[in-house]
C-alpha atoms as a PDB file:
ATOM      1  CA  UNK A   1      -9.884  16.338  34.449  1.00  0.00           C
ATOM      2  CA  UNK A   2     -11.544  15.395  31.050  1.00  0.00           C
ATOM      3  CA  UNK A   3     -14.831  14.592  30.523  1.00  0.00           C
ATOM      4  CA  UNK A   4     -16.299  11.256  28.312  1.00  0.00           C
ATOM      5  CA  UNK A   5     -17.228  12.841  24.704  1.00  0.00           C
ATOM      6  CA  UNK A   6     -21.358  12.135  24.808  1.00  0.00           C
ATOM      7  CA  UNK A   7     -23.332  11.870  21.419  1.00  0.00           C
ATOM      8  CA  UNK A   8     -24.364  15.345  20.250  1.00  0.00           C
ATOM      9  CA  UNK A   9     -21.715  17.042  21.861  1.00  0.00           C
ATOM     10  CA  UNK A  10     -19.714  19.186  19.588  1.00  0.00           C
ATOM     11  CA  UNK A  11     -15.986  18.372  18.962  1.00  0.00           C
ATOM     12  CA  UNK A  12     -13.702  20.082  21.143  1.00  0.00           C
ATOM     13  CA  UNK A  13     -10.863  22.869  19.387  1.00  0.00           C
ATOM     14  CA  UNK A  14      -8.075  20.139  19.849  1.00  0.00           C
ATOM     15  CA  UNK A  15     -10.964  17.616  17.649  1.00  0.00           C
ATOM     16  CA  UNK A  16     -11.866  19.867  14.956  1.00  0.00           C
ATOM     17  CA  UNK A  17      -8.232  20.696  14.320  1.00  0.00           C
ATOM     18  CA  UNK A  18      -7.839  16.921  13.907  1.00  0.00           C
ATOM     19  CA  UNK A  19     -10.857  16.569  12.066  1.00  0.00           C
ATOM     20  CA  UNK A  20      -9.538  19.301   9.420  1.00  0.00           C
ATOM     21  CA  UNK A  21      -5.857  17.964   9.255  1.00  0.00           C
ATOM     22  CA  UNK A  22      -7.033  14.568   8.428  1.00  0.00           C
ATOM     23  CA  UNK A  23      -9.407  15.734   5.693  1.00  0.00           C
ATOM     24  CA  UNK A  24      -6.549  17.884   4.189  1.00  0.00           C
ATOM     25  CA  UNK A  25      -4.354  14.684   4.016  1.00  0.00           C
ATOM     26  CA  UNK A  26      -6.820  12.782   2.533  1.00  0.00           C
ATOM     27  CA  UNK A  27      -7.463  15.330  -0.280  1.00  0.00           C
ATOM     28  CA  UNK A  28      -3.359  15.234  -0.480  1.00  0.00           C
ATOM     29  CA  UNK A  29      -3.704  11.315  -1.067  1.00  0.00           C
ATOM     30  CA  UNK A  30      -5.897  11.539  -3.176  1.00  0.00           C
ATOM     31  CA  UNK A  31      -3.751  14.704  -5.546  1.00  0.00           C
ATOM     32  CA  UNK A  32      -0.649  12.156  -4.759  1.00  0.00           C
ATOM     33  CA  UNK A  33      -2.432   9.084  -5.896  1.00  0.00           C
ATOM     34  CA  UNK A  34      -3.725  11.085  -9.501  1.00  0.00           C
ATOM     35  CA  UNK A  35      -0.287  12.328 -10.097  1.00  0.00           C
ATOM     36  CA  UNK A  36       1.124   9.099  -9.560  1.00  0.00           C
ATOM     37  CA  UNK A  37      -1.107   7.018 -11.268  1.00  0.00           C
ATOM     38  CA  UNK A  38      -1.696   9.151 -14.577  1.00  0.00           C
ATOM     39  CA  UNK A  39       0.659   7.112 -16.841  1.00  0.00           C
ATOM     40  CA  UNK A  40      -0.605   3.838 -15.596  1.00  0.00           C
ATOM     41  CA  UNK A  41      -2.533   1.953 -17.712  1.00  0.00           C
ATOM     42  CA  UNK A  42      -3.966  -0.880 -15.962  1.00  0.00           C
ATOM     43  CA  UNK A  43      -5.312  -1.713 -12.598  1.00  0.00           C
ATOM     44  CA  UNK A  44      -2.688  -3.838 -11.800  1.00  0.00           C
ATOM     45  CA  UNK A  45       0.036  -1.382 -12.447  1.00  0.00           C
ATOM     46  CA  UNK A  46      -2.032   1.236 -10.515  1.00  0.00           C
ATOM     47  CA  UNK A  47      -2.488  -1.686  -8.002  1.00  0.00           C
ATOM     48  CA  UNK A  48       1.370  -2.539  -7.739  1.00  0.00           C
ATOM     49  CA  UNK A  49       2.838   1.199  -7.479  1.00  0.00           C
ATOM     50  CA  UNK A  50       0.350   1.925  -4.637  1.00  0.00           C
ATOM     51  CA  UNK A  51       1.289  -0.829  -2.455  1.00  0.00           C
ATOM     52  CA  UNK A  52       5.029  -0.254  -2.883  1.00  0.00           C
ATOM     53  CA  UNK A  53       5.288   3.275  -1.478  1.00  0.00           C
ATOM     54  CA  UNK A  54       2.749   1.315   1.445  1.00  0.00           C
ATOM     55  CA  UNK A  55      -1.139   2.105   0.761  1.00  0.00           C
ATOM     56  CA  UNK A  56      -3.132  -0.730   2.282  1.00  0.00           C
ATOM     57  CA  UNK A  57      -5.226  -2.550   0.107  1.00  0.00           C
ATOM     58  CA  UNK A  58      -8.159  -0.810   1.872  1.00  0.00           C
ATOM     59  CA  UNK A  59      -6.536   2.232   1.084  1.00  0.00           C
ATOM     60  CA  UNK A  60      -6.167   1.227  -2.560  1.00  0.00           C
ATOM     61  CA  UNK A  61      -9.591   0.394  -2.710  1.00  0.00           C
ATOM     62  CA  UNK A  62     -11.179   3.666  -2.153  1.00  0.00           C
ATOM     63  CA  UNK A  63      -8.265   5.501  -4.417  1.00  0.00           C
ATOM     64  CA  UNK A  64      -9.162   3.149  -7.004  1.00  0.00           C
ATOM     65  CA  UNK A  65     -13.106   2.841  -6.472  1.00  0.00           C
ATOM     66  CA  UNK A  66     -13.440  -0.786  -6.409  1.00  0.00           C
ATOM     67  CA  UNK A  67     -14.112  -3.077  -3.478  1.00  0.00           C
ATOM     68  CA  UNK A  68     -11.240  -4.132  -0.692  1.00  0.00           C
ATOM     69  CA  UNK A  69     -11.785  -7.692  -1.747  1.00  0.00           C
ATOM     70  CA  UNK A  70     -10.994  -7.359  -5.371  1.00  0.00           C
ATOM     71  CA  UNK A  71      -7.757  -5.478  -4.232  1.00  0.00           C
ATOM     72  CA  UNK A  72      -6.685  -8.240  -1.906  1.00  0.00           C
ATOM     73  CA  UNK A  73      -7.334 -10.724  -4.356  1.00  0.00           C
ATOM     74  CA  UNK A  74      -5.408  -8.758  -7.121  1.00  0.00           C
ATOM     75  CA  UNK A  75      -2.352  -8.433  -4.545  1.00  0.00           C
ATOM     76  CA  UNK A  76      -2.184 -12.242  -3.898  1.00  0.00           C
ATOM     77  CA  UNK A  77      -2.205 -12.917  -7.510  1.00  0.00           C
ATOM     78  CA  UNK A  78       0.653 -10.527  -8.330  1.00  0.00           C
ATOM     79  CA  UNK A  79       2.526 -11.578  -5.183  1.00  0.00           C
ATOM     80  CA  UNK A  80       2.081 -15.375  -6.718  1.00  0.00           C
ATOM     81  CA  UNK A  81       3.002 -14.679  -9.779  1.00  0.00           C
ATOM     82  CA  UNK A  82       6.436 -12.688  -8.836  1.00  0.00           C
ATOM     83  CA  UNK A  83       6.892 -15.630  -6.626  1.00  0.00           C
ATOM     84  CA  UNK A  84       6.693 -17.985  -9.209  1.00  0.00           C
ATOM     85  CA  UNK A  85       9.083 -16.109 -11.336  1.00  0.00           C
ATOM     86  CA  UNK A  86      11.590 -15.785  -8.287  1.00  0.00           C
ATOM     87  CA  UNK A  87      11.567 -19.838  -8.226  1.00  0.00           C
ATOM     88  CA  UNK A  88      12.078 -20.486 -11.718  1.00  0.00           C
ATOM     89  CA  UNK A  89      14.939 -18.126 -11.790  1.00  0.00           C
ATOM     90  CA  UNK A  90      16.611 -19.651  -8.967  1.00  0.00           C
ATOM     91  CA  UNK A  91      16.027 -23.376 -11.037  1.00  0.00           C
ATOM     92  CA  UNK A  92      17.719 -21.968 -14.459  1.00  0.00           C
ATOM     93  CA  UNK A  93      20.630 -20.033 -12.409  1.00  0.00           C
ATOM     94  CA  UNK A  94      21.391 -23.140  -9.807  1.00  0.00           C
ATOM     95  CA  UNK A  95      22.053 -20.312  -7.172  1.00  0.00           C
ATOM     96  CA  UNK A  96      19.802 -18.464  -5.020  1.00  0.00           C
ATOM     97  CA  UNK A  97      18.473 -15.301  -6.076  1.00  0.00           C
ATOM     98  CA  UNK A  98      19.469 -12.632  -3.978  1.00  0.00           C
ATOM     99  CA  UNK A  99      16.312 -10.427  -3.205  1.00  0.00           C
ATOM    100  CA  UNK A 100      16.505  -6.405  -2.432  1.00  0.00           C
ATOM    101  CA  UNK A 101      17.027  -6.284   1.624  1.00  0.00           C
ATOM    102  CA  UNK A 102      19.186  -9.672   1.489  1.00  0.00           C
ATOM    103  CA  UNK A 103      22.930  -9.537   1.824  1.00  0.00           C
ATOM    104  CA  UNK A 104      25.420 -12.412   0.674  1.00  0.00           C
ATOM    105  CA  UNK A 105      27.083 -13.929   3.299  1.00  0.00           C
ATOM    106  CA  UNK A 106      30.598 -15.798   2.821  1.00  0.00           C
ATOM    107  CA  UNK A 107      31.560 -18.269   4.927  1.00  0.00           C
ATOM    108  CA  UNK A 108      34.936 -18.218   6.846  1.00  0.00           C
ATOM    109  CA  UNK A 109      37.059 -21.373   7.738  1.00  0.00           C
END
């Protein structure tokens, strides 16, 4: 039978445990995220290569220092932008562009 945690009682052994593994993978994101990020220049390339391998732009935010807002909006713009560049390409080429994840299909008679 478990008992409801109250305020000021101490964590139990199964809660500090968790308490320590999450702290050691946050100092491991944050070693992954320098390593990573060393031969980035810019923000936005910083920006880009942490939310392809899946950080959420809250995530990014602390890595990075800077507020959760300014991420999103960064995001949007470089999602806009690649947009953009997937639409003109598909105007010059007359065909669709086919996009990573996308397979061509081929009709049969």
């Amino acid at each position: 039978m478990s008992k409801k945690a109250k305020i000021g009682d101490e964590p139990t052994p199964t809660e500090r445990l968790l308490i320590e593994i999450s702290e050691k993978l946050d100092r491991m994101t944050k070693l992954f995220s320098i390593v990573a990020l060393r031969d980035k220049e810019t923000d936005k390339e910083k920006i880009e290569l942490l939310d392809s391998v899946g950080f959420q732009s809250i995530e990014i935010a602390k890595l990075l220092d800077r507020q959760a807002n300014a991420i999103r909006a960064q995001l949007s713009r470089i999602r806009s932008k690649e947009a953009r560049k997937a639409e003109q390409s598909d105007d010059q080429s007359g065909q669709p562009v086919q996009t990573e994840g996308q397979q061509e299909t081929l009709a049969t008679p």
